[in-house]
N, C-alpha and C. Protein backbone atom coordinates (compact mmCIF):
# COMPACT_ATOMS: atom_id res chain seq x y z
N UNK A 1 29.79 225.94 26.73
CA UNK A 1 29.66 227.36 26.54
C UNK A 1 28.50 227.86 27.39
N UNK A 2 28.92 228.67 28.30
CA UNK A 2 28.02 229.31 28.70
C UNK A 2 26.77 230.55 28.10
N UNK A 3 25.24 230.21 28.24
CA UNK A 3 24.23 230.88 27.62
C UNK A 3 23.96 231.96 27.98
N UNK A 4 23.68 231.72 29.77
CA UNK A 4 22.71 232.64 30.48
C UNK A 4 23.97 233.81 30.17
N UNK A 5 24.89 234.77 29.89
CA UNK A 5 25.91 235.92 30.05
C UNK A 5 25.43 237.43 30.88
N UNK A 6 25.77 237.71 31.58
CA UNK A 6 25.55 239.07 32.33
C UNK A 6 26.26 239.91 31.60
N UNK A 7 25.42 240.66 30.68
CA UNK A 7 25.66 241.41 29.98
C UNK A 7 25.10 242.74 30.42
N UNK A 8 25.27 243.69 29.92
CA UNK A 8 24.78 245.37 29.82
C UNK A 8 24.23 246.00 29.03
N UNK A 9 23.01 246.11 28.32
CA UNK A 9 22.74 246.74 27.35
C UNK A 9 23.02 248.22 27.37
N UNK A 10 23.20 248.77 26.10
CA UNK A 10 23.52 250.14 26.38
C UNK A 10 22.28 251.28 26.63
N UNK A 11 20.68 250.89 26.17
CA UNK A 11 20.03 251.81 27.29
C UNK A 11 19.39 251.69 28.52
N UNK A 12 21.02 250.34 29.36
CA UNK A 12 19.69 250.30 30.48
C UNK A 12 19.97 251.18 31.55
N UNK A 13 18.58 251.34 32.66
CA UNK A 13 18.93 251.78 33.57
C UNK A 13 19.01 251.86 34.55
N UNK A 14 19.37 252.73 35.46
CA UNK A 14 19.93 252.53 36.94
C UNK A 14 19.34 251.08 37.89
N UNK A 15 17.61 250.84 37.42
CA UNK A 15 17.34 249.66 38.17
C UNK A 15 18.10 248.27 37.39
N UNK A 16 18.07 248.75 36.09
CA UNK A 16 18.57 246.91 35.55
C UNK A 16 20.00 246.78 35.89
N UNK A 17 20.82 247.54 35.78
CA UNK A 17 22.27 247.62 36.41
C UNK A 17 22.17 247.28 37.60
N UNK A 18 21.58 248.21 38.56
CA UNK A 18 21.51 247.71 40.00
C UNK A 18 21.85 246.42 40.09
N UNK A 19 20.56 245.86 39.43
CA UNK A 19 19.78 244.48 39.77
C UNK A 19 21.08 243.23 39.00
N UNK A 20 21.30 243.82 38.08
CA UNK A 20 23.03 242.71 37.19
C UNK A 20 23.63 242.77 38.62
N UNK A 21 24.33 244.03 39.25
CA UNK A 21 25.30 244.13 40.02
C UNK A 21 25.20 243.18 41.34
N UNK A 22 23.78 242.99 41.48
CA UNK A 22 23.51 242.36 42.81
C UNK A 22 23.66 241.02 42.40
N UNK A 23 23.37 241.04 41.01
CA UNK A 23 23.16 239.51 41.23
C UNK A 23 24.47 238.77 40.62
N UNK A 24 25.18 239.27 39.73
CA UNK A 24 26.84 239.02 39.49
C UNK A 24 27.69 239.53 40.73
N UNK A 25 29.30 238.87 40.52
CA UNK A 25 29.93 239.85 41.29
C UNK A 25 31.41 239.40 40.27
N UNK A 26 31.00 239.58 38.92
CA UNK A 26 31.71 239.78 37.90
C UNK A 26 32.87 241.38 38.01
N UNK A 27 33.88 241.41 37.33
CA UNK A 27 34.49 242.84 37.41
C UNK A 27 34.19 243.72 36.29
N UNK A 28 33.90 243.07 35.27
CA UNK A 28 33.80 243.41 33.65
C UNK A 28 32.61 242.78 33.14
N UNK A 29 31.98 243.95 32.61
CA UNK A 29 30.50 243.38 31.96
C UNK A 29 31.20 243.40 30.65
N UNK A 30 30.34 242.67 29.70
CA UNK A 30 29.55 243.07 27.89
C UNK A 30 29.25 243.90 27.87
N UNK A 31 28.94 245.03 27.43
CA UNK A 31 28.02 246.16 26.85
C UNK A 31 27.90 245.57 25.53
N UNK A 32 26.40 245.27 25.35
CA UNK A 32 25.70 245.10 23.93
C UNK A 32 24.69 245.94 23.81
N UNK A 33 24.56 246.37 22.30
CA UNK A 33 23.49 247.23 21.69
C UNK A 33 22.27 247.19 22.36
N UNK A 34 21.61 245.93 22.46
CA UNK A 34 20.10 245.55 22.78
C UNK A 34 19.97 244.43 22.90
N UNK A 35 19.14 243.80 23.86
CA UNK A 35 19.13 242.68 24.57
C UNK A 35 18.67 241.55 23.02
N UNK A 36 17.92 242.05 22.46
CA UNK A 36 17.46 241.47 21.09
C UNK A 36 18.69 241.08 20.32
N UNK A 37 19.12 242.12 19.75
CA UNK A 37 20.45 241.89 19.05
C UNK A 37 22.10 241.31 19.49
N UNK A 38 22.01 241.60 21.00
CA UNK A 38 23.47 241.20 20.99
C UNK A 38 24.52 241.54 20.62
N UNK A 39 24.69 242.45 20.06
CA UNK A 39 25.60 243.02 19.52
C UNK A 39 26.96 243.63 20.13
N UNK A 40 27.89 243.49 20.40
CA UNK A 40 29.07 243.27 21.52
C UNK A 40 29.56 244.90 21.22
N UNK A 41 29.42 245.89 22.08
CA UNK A 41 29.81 246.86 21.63
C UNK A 41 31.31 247.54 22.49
N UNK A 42 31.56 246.68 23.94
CA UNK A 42 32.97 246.71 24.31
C UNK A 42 32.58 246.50 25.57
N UNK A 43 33.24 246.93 26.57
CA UNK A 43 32.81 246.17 28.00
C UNK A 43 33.20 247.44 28.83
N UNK A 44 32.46 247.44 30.04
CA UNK A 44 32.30 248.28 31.13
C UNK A 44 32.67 247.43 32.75
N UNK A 45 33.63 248.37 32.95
CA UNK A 45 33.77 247.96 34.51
C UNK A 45 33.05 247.70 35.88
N UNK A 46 32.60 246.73 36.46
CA UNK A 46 31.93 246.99 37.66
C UNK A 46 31.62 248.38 38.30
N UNK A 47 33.18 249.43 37.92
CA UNK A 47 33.28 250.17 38.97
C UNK A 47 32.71 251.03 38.42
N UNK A 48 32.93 251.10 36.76
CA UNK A 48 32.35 252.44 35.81
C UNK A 48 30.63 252.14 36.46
N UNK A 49 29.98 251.36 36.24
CA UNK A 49 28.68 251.17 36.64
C UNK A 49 27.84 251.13 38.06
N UNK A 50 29.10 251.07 38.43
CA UNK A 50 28.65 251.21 39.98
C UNK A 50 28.73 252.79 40.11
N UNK A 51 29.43 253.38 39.38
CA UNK A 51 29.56 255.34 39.73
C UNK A 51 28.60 255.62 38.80
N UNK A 52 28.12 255.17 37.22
CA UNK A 52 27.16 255.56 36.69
C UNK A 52 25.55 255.76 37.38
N UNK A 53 25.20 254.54 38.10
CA UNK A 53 24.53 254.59 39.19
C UNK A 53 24.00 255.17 39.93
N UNK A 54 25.44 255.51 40.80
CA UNK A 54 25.52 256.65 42.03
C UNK A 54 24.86 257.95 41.23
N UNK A 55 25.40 258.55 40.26
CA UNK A 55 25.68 259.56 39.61
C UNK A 55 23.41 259.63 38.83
N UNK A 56 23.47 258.38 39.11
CA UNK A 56 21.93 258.79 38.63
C UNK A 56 21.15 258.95 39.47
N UNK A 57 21.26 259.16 40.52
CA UNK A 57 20.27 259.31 41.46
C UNK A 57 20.30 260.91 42.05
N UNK A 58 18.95 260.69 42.30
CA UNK A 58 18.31 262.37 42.71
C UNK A 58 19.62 263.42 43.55
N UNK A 59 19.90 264.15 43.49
CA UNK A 59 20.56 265.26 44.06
C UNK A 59 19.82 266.64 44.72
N UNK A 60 20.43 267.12 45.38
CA UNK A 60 19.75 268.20 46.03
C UNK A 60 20.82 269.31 45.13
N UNK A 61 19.99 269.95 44.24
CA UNK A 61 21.47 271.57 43.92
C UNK A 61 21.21 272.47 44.78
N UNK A 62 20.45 273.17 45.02
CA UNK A 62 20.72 274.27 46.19
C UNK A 62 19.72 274.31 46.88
N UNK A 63 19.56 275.58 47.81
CA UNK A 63 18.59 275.68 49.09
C UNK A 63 17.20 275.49 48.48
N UNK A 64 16.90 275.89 47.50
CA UNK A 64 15.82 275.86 47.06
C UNK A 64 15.04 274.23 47.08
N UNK A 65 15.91 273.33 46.89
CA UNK A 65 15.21 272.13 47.26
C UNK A 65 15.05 271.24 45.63
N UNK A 66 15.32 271.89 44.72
CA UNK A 66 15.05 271.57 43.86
C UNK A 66 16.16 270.56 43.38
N UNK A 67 15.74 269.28 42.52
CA UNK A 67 16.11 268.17 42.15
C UNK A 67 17.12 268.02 40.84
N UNK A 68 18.16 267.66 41.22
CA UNK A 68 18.99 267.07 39.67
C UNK A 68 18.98 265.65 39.18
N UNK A 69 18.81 265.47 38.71
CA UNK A 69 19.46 264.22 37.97
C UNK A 69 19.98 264.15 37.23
N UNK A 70 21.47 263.27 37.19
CA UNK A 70 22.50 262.98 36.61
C UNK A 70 22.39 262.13 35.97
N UNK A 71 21.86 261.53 34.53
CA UNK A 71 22.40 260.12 33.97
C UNK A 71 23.06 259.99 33.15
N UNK A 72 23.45 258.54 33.57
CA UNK A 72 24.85 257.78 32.60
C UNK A 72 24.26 258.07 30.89
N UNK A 73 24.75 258.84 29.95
CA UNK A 73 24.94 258.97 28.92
C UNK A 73 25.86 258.38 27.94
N UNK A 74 25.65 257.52 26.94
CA UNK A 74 26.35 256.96 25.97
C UNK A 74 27.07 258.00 24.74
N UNK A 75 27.93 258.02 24.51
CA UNK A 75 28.87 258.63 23.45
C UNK A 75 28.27 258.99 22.38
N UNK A 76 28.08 260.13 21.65
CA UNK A 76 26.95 260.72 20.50
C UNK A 76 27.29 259.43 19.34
N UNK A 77 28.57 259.08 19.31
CA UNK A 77 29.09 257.86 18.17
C UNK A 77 27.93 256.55 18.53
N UNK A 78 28.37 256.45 19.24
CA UNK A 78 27.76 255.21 20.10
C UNK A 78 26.22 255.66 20.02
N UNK A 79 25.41 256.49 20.40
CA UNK A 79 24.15 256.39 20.29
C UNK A 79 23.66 256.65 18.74
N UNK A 80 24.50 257.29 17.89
CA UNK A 80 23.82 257.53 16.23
C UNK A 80 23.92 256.20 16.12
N UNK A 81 25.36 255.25 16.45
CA UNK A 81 25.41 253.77 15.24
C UNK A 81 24.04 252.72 16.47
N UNK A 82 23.40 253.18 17.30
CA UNK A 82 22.36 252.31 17.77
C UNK A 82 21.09 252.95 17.08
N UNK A 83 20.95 254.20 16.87
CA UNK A 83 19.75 254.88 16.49
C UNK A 83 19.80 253.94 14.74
N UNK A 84 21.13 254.27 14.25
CA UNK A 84 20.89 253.28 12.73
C UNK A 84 20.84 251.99 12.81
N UNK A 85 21.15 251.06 13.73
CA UNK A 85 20.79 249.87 13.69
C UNK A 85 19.42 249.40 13.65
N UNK A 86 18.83 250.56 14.62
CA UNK A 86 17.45 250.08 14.72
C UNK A 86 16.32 250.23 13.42
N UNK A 87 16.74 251.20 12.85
CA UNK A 87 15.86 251.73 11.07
C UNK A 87 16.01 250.34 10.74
């Protein structure tokens, strides 16, 4: 049985994904609660995470110069049953 698993926690971000992606070249992650717990909460595609990613990084919205950022957001379901796990 394999230990080491390339998994996904669900608040990580854009650098720890990056850094899975570079270093797997898996198609389908784990998504678990928290690296502590483990908790198997369903699995995410290479590709979903590779656009979550993209999608987090700085943007230009208009002439003005001013900055967006887009991030990957978890499902209000999905973030209440992590907010109660943790109490």
């Amino acid at each position: 049985m394999k230990r080491d698993i390339a998994a996904i926690h669900a608040m990580a971000d854009a650098t720890q994904i990056r850094e899975i992606l570079g270093r797997h070249k898996y198609s389908v992650f784990p998504l678990i609660d928290s690296v502590a717990n483990k908790v198997l909460l369903g699995s995410i595609t290479r590709t979903e995470l590779s656009h979550s990613v993209e999608m987090s990084m700085p943007r230009f919205a208009n002439e003005s110069g001013h900055e967006l950022k887009i991030e990957f957001i978890l499902d209000r379901s999905i973030r209440r049953q992590l907010t109660q796990r943790r109490r």
